[in-house]
Protein backbone atom coordinates (compact mmCIF):
# COMPACT_ATOMS: atom_id res chain seq x y z
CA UNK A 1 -6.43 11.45 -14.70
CA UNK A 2 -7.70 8.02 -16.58
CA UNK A 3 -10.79 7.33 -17.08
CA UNK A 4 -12.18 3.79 -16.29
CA UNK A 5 -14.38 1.97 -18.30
CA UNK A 6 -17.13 -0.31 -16.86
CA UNK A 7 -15.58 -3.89 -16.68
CA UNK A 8 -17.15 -6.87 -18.00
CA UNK A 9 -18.09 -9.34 -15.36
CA UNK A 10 -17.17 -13.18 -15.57
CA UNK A 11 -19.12 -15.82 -14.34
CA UNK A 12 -18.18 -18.01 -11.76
CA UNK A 13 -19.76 -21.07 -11.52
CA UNK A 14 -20.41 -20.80 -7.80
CA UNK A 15 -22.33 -17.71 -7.62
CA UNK A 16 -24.78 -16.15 -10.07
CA UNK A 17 -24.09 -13.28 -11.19
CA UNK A 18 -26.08 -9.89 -12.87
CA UNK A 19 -28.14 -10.48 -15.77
CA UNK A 20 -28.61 -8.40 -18.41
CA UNK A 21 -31.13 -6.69 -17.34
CA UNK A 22 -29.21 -5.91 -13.73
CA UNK A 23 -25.98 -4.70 -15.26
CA UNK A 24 -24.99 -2.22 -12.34
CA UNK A 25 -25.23 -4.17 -9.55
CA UNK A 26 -21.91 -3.70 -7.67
CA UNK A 27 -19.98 -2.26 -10.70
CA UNK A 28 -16.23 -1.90 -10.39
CA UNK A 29 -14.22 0.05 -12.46
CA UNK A 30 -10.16 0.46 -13.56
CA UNK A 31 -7.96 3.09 -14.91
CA UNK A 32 -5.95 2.56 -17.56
CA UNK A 33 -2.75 2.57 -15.43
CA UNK A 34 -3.90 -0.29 -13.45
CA UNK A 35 -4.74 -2.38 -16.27
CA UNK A 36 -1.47 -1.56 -17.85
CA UNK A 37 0.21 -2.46 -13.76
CA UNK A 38 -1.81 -5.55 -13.40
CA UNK A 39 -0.74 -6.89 -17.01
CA UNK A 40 3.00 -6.30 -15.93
CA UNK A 41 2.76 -7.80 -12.83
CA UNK A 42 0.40 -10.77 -13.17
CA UNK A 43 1.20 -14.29 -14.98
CA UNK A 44 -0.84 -16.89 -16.03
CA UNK A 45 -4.38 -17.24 -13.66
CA UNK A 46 -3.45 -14.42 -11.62
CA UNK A 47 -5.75 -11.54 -10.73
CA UNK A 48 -5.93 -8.74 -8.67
CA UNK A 49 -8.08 -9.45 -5.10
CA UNK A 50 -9.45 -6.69 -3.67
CA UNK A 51 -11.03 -6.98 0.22
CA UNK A 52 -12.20 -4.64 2.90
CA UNK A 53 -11.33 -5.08 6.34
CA UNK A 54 -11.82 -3.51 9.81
CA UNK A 55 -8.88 -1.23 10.35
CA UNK A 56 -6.94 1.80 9.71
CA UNK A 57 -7.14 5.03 11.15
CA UNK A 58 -10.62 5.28 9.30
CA UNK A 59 -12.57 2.40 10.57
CA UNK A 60 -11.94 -0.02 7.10
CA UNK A 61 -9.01 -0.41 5.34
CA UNK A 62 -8.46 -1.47 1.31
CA UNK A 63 -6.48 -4.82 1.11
CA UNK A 64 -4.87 -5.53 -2.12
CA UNK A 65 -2.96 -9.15 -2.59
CA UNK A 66 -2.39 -11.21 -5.84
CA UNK A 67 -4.14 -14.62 -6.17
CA UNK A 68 -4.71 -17.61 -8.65
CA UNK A 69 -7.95 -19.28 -6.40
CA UNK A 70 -11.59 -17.79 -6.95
CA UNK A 71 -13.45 -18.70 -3.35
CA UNK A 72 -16.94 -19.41 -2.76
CA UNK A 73 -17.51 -15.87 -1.38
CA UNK A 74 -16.27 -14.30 -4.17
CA UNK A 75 -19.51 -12.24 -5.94
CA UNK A 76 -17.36 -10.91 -8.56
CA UNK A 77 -14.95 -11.14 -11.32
CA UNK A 78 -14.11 -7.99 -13.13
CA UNK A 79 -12.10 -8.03 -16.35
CA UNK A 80 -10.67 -5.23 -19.07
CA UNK A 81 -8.23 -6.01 -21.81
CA UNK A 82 -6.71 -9.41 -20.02
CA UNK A 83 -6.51 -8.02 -15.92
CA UNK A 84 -8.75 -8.84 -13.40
CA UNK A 85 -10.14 -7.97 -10.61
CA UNK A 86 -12.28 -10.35 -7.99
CA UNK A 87 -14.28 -8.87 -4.92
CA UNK A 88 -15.78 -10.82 -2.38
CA UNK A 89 -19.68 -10.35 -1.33
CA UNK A 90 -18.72 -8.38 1.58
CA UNK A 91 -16.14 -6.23 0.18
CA UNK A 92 -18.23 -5.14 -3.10
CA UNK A 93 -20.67 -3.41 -0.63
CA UNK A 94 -18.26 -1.57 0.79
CA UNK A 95 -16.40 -0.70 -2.73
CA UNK A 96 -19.20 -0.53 -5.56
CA UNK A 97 -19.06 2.66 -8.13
CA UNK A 98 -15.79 2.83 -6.97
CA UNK A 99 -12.53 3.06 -9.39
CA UNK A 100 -9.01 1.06 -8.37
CA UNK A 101 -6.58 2.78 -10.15
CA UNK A 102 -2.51 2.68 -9.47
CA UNK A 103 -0.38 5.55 -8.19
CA UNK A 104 3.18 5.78 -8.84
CA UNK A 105 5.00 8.60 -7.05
CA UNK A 106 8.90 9.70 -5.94
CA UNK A 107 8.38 7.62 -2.19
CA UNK A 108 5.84 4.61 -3.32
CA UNK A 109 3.89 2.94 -5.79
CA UNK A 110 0.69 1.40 -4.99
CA UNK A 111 -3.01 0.15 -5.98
CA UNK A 112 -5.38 2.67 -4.49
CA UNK A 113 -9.64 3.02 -4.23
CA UNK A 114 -10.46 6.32 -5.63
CA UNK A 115 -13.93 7.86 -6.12
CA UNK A 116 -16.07 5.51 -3.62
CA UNK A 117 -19.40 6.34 -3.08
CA UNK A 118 -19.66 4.35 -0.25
CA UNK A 119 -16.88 6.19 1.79
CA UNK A 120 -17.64 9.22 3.66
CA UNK A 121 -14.21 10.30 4.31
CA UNK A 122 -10.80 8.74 3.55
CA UNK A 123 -7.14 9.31 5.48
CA UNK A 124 -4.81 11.10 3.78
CA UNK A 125 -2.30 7.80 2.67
CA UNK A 126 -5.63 6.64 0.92
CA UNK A 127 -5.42 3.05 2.54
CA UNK A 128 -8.00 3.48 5.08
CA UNK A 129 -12.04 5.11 4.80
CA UNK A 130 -15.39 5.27 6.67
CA UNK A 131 -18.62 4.23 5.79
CA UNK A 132 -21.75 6.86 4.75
CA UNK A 133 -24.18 6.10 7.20
């Protein structure tokens, strides 16, 4: 199993972000395999966007999607060794402490959540999770 390290967050002009001394707020973190995925896979500006959305068998589901345009929503910009990762305002309450790592197995290969402590219980694909109430 990798172990993340905390990411260093970015500044976007839009939206302040945590100051020194608020360094945990909504703290993201990657494994080493998906920092070693996302630097194979992205070029140039692109980053990894992760959202949550209403869905699944669970009640939310993880949406993962490449993109080159940091929105006004977005709280956060996460970065380690050259990837990144951006999470909306909504989302990060939903994902933070959490670690996105990336799964490759016989059937599928994918960007997964793992280790939220915002999710009570997950399905067993790993797409889809409820809230702790």
């Amino acid at each position: 199993c990798a172990v993340g390290r905390p990411l260093r967050w970015v500044s976007s002009s839009s939206q302040p972000g945590p100051t020194e001394s608020d360094p945990g707020e909504g703290q993201v973190f990657l494994s080493e395999s998906c920092v070693k995925r996302l630097l194979e896979i992205t070029e140039g500006s692109e980053f990894l966007r992760l959202q949550v959305e209403g869905g699944g068998c669970s009640g939310f589901q993880y949406k993962f999607s490449l993109d080159t345009v940091i929105n006004p929503d977005d709280r956060q910009v996460f970065e380690q060794g050259g990837a990144r990762v951006v999470v909306d305002v909504d989302s990060l309450a939903f994902v933070k402490g959490s670690m996105v790592d990336f799964s490759q197995e016989l059937i599928r290969s994918s960007f997964q959540v793992l280790s939220n402590p915002q999710a009570e219980k997950g399905c067993s694909c790993g797409t889809s999770f409820s809230v702790k109430l």
